[in-house]
Protein backbone atom coordinates (compact mmCIF):
# COMPACT_ATOMS: atom_id res chain seq x y z
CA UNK A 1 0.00 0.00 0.00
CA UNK A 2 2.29 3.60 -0.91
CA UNK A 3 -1.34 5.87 -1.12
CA UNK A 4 -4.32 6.52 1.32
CA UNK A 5 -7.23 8.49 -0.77
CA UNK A 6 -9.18 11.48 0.97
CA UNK A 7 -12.87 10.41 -0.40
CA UNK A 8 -15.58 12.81 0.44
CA UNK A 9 -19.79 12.76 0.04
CA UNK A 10 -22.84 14.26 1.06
CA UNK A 11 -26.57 13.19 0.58
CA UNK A 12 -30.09 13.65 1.63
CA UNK A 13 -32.29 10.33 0.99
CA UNK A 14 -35.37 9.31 2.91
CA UNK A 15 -34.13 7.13 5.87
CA UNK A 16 -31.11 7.60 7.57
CA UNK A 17 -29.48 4.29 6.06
CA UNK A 18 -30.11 5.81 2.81
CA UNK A 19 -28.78 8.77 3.46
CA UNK A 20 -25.80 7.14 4.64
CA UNK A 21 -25.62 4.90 1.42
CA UNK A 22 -25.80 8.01 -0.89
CA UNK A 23 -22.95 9.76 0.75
CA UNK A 24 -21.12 6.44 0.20
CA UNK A 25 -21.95 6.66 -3.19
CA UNK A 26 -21.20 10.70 -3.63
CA UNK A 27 -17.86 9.42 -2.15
CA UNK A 28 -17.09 6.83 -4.73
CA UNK A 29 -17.03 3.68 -2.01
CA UNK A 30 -20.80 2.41 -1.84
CA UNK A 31 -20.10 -1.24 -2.96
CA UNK A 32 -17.24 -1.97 -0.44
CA UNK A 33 -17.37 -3.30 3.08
CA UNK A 34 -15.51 -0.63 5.42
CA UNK A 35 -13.22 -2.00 7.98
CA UNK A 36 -12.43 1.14 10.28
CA UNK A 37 -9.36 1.35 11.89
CA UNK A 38 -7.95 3.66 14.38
CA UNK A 39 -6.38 6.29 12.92
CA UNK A 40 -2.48 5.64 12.70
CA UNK A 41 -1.27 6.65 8.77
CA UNK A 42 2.05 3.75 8.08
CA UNK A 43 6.02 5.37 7.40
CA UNK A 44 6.07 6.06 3.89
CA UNK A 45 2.46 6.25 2.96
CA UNK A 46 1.13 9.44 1.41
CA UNK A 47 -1.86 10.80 1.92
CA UNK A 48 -3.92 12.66 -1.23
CA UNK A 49 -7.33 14.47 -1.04
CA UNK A 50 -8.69 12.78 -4.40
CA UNK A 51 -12.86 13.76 -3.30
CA UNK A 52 -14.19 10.45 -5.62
CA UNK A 53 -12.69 7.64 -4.83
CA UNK A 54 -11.14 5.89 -8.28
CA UNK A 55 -12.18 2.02 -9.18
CA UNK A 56 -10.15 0.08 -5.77
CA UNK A 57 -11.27 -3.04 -6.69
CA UNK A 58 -13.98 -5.85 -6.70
CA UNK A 59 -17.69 -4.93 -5.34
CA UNK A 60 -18.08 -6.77 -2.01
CA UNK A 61 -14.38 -6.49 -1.14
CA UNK A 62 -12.87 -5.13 2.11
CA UNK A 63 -11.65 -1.47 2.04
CA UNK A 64 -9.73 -0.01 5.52
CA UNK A 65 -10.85 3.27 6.21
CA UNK A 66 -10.73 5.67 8.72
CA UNK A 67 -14.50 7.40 8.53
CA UNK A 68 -15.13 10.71 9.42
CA UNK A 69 -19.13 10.79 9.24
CA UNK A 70 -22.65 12.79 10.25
CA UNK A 71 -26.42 11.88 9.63
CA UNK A 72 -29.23 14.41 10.82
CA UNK A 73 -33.10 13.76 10.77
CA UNK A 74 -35.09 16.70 9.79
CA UNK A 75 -33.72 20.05 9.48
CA UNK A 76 -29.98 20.71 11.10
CA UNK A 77 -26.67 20.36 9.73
CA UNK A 78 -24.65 17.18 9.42
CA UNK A 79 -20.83 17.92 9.10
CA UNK A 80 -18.33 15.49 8.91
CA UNK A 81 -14.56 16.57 9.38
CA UNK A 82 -11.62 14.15 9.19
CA UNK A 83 -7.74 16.23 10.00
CA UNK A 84 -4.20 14.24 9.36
CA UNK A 85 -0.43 15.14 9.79
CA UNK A 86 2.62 12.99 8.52
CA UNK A 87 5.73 13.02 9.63
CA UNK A 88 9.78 13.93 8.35
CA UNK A 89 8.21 15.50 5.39
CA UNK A 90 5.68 13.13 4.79
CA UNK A 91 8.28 10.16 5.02
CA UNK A 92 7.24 9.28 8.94
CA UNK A 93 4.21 7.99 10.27
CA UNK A 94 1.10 10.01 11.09
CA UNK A 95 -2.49 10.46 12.57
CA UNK A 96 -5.96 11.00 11.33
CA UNK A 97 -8.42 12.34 13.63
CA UNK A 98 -12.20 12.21 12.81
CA UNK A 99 -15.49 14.72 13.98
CA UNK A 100 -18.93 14.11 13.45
CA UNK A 101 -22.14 15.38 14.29
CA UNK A 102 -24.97 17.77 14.14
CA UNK A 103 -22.66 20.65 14.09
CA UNK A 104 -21.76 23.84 12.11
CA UNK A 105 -18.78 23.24 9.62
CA UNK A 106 -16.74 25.69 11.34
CA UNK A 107 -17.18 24.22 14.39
CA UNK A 108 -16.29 20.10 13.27
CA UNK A 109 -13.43 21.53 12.45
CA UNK A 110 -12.12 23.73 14.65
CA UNK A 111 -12.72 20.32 16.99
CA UNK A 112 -10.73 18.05 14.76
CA UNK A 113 -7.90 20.33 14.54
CA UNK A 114 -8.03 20.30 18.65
CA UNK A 115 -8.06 16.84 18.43
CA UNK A 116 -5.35 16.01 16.41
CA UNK A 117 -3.12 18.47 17.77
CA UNK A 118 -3.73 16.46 21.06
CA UNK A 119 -2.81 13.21 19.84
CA UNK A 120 0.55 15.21 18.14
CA UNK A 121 1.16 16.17 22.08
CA UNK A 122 1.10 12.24 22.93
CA UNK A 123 3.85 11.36 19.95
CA UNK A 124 7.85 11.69 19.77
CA UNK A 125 7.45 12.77 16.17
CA UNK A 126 8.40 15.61 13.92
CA UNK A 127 4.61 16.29 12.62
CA UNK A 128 4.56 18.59 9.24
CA UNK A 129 1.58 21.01 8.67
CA UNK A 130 -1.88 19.53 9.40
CA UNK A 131 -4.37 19.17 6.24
CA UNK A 132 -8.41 19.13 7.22
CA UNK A 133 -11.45 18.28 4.66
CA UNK A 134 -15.01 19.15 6.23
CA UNK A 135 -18.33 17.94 4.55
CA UNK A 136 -21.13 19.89 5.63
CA UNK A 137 -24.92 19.18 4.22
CA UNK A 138 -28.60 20.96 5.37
CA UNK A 139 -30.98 18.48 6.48
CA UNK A 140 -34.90 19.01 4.84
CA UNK A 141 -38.02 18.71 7.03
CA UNK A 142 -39.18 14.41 6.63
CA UNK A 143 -36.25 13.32 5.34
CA UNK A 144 -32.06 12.55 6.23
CA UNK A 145 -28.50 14.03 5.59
CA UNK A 146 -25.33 12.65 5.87
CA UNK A 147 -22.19 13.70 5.73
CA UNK A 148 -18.84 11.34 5.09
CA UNK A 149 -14.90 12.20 4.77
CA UNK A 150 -13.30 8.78 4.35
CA UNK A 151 -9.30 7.98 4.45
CA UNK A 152 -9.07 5.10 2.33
CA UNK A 153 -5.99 2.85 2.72
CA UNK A 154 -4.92 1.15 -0.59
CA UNK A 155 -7.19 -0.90 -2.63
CA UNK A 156 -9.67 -3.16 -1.67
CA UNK A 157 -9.02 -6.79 -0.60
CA UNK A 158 -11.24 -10.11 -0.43
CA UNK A 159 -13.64 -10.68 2.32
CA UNK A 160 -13.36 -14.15 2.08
């Protein structure tokens, strides 16, 4: 694996599965099975905001993600928000840290950003200059909206 993909979506649908779904879909990465992981980004891995995801693969297959990700019912705002920061240049490891919620966009990530700094604090590393994406959709009275920012690592891989 050398590249994890910075996929992005929004959608409003009528159930909150749906809405999900769609954003999946806006994202590029509706016919996968996510496998989240924690948030650590491997040495020698880079990182590129790509918004669609490209073609990673067989549809059923396993994709590791870290998931960033926001559903409101009625009116509101979902925002998703998902912040990262290599290492030596982007040659060390690194961290994602994820936000989502009911919240204003500004707000998602202004928390992320908190976050992540925070999780800097707890490493021995040389961290370069974070990067942040924040999705940010207006729920409709009798329906759902969702919100996704997905780190994708590598291509997909069998389920079984």
């Amino acid at each position: 694996m050398s590249t994890i993909r910075i996929v992005w979506g929004t959608a409003t649908q009528p159930t909150k599965m749906a809405a999900y779904d769609a954003a999946l879909s806006d994202a590029g990465i509706e016919n996968y099975n996510l496998v989240t992981v924690s948030s650590v980004i491997p040495t020698n891995v880079r990182v590129e905001a790509v918004g669609t995801a490209p073609d990673l693969g067989p549809v059923g297959n396993r994709l590791t993600v870290v998931e960033a990700r926001a559903t409101v019912s009625g009116t509101g705002t979902a925002s998703a928000s998902l912040a990262w920061a290599t290492s030596d240049g982007g040659a060390g490891p690194g961290l994602f840290y994820e936000v989502g919620g009911e919240l204003e966009p500004e707000t998602a990530q202004s928390r992320v950003l908190e976050g992540l700094e925070a999780g800097m604090g707890l490493r021995e590393w040389s961290f370069d200059e974070p990067s942040v994406r924040t999705e940010s959709i207006e729920g409709r009275s009798g329906g759902y909206a969702a919100a996704v920012v997905v780190a994708v690592y590598g291509d997909s891989e069998p389920i079984c």
